[in-house]
C-alpha atoms as a PDB file:
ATOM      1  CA  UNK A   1       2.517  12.431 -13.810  1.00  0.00           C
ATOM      2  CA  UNK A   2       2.139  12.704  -9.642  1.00  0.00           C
ATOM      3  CA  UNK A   3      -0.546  13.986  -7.949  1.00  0.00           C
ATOM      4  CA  UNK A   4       0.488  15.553  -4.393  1.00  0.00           C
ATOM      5  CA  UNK A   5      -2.035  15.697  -1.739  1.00  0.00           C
ATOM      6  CA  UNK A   6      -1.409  17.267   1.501  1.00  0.00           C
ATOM      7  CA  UNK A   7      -2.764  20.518   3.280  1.00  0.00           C
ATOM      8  CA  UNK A   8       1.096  21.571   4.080  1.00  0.00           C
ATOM      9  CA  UNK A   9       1.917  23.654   1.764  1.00  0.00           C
ATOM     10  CA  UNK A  10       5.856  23.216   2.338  1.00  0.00           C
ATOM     11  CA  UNK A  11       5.200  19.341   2.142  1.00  0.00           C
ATOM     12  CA  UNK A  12       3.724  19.930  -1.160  1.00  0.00           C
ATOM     13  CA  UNK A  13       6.523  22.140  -2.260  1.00  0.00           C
ATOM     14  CA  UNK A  14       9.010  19.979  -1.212  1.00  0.00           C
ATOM     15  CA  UNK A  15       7.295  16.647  -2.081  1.00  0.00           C
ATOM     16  CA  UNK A  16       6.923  18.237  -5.702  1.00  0.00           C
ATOM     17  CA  UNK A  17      10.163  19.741  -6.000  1.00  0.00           C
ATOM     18  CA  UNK A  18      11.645  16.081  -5.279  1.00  0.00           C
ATOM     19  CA  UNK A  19       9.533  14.317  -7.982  1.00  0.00           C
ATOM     20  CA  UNK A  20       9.995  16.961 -10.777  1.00  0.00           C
ATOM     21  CA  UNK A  21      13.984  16.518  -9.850  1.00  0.00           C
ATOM     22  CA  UNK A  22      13.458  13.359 -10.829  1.00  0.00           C
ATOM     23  CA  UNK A  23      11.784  14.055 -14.006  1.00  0.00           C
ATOM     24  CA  UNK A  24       7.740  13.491 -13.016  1.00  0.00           C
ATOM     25  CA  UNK A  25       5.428  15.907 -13.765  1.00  0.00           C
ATOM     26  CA  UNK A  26       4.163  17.013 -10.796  1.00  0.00           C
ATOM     27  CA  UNK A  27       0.240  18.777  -9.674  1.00  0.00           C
ATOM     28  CA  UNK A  28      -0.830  19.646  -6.330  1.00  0.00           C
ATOM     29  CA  UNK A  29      -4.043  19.914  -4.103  1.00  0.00           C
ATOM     30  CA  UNK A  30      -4.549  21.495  -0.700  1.00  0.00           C
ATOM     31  CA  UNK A  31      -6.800  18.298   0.460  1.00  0.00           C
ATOM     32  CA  UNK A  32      -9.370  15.219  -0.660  1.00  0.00           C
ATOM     33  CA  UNK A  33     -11.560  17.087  -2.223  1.00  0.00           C
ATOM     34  CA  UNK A  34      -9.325  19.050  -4.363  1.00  0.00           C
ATOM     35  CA  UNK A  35      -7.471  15.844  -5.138  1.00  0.00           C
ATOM     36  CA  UNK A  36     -10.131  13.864  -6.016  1.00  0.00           C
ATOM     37  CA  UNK A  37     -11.590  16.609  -8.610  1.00  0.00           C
ATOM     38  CA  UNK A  38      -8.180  16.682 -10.026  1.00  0.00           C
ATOM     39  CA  UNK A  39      -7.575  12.670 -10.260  1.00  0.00           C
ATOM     40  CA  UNK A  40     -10.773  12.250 -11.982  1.00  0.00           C
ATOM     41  CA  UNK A  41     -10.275  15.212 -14.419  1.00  0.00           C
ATOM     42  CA  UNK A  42      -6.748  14.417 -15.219  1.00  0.00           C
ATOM     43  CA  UNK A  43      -4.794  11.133 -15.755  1.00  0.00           C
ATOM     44  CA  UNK A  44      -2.130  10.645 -13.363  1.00  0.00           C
ATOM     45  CA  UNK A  45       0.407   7.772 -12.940  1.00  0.00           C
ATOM     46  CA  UNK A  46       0.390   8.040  -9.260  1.00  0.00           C
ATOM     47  CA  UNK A  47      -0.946   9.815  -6.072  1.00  0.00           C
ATOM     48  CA  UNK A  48       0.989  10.592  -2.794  1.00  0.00           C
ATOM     49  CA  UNK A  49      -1.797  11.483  -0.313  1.00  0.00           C
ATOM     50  CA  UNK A  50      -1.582  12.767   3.321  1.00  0.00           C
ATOM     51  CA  UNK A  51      -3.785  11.313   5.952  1.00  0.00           C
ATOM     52  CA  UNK A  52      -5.009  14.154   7.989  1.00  0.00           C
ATOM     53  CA  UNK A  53      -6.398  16.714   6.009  1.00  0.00           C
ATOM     54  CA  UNK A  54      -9.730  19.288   6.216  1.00  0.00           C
ATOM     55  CA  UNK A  55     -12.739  18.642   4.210  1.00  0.00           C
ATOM     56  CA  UNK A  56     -11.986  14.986   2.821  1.00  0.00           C
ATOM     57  CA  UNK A  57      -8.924  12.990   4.717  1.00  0.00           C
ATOM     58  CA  UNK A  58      -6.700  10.650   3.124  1.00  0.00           C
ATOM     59  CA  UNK A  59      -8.469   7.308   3.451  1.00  0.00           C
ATOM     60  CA  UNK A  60     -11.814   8.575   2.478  1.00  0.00           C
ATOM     61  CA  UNK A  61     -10.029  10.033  -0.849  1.00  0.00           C
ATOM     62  CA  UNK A  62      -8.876   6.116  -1.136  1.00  0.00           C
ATOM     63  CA  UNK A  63     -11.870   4.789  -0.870  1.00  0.00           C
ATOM     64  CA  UNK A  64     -13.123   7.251  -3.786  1.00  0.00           C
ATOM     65  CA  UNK A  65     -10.623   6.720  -5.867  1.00  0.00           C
ATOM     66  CA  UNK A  66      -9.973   3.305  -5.726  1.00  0.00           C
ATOM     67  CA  UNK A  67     -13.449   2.971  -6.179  1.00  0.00           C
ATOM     68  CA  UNK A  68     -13.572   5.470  -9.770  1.00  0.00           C
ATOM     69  CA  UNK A  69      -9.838   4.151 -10.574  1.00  0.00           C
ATOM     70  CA  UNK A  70      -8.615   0.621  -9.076  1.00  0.00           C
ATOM     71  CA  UNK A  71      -5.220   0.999 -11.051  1.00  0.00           C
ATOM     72  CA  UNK A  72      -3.951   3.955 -10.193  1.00  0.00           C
ATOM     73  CA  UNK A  73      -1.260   4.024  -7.485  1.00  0.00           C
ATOM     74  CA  UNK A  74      -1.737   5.946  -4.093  1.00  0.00           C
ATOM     75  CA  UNK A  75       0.595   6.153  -1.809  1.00  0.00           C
ATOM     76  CA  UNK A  76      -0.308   7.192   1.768  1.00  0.00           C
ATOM     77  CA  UNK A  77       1.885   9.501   3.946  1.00  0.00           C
ATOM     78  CA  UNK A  78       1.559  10.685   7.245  1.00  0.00           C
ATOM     79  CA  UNK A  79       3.071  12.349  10.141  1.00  0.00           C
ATOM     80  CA  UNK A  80       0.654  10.734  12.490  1.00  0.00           C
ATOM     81  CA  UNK A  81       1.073   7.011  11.175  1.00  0.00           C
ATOM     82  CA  UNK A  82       0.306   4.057  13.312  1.00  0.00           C
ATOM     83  CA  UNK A  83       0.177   0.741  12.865  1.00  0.00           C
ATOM     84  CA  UNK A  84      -3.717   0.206  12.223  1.00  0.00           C
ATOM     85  CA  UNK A  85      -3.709   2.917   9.863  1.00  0.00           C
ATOM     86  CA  UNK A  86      -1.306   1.894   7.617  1.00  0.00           C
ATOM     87  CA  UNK A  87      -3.196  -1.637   8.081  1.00  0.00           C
ATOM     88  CA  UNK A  88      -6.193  -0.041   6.858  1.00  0.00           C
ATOM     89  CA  UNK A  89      -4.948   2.338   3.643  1.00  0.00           C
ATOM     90  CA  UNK A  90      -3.235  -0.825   2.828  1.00  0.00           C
ATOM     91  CA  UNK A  91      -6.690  -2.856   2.852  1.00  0.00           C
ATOM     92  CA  UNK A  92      -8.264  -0.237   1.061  1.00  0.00           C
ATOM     93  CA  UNK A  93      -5.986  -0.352  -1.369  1.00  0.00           C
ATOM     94  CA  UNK A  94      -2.640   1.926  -1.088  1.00  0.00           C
ATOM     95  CA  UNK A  95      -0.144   0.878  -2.517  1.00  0.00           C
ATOM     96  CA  UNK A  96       2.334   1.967   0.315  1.00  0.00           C
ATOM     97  CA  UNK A  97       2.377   3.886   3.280  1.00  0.00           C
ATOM     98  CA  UNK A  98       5.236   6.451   4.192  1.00  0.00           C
ATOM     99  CA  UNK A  99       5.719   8.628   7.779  1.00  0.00           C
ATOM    100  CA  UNK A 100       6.857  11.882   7.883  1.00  0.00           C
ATOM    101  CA  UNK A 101       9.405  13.156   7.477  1.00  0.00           C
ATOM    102  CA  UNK A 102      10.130  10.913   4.313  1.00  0.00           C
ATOM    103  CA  UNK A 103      13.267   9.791   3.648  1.00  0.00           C
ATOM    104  CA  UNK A 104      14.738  10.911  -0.062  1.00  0.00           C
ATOM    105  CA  UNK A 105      15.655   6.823  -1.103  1.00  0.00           C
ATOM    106  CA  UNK A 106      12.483   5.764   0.889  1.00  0.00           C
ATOM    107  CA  UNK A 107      10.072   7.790  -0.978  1.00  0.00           C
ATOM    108  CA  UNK A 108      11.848   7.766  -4.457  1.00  0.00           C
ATOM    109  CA  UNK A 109      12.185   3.495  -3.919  1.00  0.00           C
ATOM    110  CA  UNK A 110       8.309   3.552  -3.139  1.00  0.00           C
ATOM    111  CA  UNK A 111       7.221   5.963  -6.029  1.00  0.00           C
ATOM    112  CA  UNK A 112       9.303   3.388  -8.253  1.00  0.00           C
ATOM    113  CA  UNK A 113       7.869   0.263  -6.675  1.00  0.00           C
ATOM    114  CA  UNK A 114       4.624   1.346  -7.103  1.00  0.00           C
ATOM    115  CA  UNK A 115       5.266   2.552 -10.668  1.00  0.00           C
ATOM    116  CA  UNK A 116       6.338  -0.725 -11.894  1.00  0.00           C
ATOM    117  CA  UNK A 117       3.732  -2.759 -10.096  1.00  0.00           C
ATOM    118  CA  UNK A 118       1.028  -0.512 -11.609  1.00  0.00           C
ATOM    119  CA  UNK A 119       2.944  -1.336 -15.003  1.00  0.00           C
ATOM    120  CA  UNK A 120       3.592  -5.031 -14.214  1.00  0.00           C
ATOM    121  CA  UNK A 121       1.010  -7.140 -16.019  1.00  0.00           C
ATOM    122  CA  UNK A 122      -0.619  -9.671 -14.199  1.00  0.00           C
ATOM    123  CA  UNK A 123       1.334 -12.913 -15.556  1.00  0.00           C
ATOM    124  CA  UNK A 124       0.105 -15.345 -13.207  1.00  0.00           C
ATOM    125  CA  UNK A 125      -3.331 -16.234 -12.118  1.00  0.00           C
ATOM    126  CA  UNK A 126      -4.995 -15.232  -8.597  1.00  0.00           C
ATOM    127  CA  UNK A 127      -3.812 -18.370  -6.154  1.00  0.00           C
ATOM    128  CA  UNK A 128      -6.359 -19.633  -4.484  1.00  0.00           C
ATOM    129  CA  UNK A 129      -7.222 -21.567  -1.182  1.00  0.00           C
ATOM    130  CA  UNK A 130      -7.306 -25.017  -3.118  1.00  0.00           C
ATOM    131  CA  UNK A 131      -4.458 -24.247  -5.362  1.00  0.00           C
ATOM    132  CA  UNK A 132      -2.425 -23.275  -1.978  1.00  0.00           C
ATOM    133  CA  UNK A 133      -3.102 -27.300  -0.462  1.00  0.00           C
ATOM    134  CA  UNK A 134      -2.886 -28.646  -3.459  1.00  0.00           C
ATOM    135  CA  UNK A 135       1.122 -28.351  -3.681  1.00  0.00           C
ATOM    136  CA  UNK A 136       2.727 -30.187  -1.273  1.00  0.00           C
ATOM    137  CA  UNK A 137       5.223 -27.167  -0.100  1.00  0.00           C
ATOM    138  CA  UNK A 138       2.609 -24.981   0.290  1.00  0.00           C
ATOM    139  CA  UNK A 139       0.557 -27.607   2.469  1.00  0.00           C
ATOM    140  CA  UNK A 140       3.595 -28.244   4.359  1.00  0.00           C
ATOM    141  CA  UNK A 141       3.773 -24.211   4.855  1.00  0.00           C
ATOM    142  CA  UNK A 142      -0.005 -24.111   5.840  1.00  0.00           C
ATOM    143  CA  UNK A 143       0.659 -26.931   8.389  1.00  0.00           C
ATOM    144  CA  UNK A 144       3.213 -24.975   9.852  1.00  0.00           C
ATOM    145  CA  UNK A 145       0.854 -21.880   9.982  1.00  0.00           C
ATOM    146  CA  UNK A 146      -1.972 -23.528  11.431  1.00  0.00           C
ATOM    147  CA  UNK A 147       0.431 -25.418  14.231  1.00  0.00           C
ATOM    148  CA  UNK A 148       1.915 -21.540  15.172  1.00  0.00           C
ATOM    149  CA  UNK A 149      -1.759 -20.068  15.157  1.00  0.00           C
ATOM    150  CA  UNK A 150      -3.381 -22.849  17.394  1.00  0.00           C
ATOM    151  CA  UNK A 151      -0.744 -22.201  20.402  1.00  0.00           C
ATOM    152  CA  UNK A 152      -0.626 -18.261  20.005  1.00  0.00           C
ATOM    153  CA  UNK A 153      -2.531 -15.086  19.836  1.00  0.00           C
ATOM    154  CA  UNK A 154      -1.148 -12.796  16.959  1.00  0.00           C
ATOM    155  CA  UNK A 155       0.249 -13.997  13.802  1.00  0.00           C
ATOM    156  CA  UNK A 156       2.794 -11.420  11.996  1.00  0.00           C
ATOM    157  CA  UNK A 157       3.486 -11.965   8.522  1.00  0.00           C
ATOM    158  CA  UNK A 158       6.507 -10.590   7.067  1.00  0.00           C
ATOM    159  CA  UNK A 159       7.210 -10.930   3.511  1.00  0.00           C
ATOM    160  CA  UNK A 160       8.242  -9.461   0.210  1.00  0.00           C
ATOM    161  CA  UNK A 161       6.090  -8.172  -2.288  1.00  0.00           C
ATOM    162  CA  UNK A 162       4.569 -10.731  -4.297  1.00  0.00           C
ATOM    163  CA  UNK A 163       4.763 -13.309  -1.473  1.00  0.00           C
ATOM    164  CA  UNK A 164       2.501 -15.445  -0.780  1.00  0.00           C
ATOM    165  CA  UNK A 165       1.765 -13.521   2.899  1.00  0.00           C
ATOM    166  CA  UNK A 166      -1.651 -12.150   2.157  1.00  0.00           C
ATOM    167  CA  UNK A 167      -2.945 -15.720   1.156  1.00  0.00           C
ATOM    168  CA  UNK A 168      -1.677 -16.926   4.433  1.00  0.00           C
ATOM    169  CA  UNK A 169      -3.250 -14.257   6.481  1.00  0.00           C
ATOM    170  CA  UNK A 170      -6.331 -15.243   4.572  1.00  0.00           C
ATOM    171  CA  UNK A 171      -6.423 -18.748   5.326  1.00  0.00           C
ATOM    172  CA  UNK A 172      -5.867 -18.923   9.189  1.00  0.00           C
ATOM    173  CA  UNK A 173      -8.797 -18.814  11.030  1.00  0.00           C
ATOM    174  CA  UNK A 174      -7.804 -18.264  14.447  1.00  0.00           C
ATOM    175  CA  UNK A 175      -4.404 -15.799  14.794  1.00  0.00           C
ATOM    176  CA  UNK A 176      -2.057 -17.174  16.329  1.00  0.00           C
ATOM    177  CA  UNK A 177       1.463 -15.249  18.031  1.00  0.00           C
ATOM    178  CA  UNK A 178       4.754 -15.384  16.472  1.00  0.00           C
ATOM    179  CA  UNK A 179       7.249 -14.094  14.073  1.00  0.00           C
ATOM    180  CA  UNK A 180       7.250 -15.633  10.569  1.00  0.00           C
ATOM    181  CA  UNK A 181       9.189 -13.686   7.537  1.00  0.00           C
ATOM    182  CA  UNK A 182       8.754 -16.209   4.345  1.00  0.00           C
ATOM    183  CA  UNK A 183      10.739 -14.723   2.777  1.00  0.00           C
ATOM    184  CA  UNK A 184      12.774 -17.311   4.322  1.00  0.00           C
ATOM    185  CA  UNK A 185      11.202 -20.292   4.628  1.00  0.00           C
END
């Protein structure tokens, strides 16, 4: 089951339309408030929320509804995206973030991803700062991070789901500037 949030009617429409195609039961709700009445009424496999929207916007609903239901995967769209936005649904907890207009593959590849994480148990443990400089690749890789970070100003991290990006990110201190995508290192 999908929960669509947006204020567009037509986006709804079509949004829905897509995901019933595809064999999801789909309900709708005009903005955050509406959504978040319905998400805590009903049980819903996953939530595609707009940003902009009257009464409650998208990352307040977030915040809510991470906060009454962790699990449950929300996926943020937007026609007014931009980089520190997606930054911060991500922080808060989306699971992805999506611009308008949505491409058909990109939205039904997301709706999936996020699907099977939310269905993925946990099989390993949470790595942690001393487990990451314990092993000697990883030290090797933290080296290499803290060497890029000390001569530079911005640090991008570009990696695959289940990386280890977001530990990396959490470990350097000071930014630094350059390109890094591990998923190929």
């Amino acid at each position: 089951r999908a929960l669509i949030i947006d204020d567009e009617t037509g986006i709804r429409a079509s949004l829905g339309l897509i995901l019933e195609d595809e064999g999801y039961e789909v309900c709708t709700a005009a903005d955050g408030d509406e959504g978040l009445s319905n998400a805590r009424a009903e049980r819903f496999d996953l939530v595609l929320c707009d940003i902009k929207m009257p009464k409650m916007d998208g990352l307040e609903f977030l915040q809510k509804i991470t906060a009454y239901n962790d699990d449950l995967p929300v996926i943020m769209i937007s026609g007014h995206g931009t980089i520190d936005t997606a930054v911060e649904a991500t922080r808060i907890g989306a699971q992805d973030f999506l611009e308008k207009p949505i491409a058909l593959q990109k939205l039904l590849s997301s709706v999936k991803r996020a699907l099977l994480k939310a269905a993925t148990p946990t099989a390993r443990p949470e790595l942690t700062l001393a487990a990451f400089t314990r092993a000697a690749p990883l030290r090797d890789l933290k080296k290499r991070l803290d060497q890029v970070s000390a001569k530079s100003r911005a640090l991008l991290l570009k990696s695959g789901s289940g990386s280890l990006a977001e530990l990396c990110a959490r470990t350097l201190q000071t930014p630094g500037k350059a390109w890094l995508d591990l998923a190929h290192h």
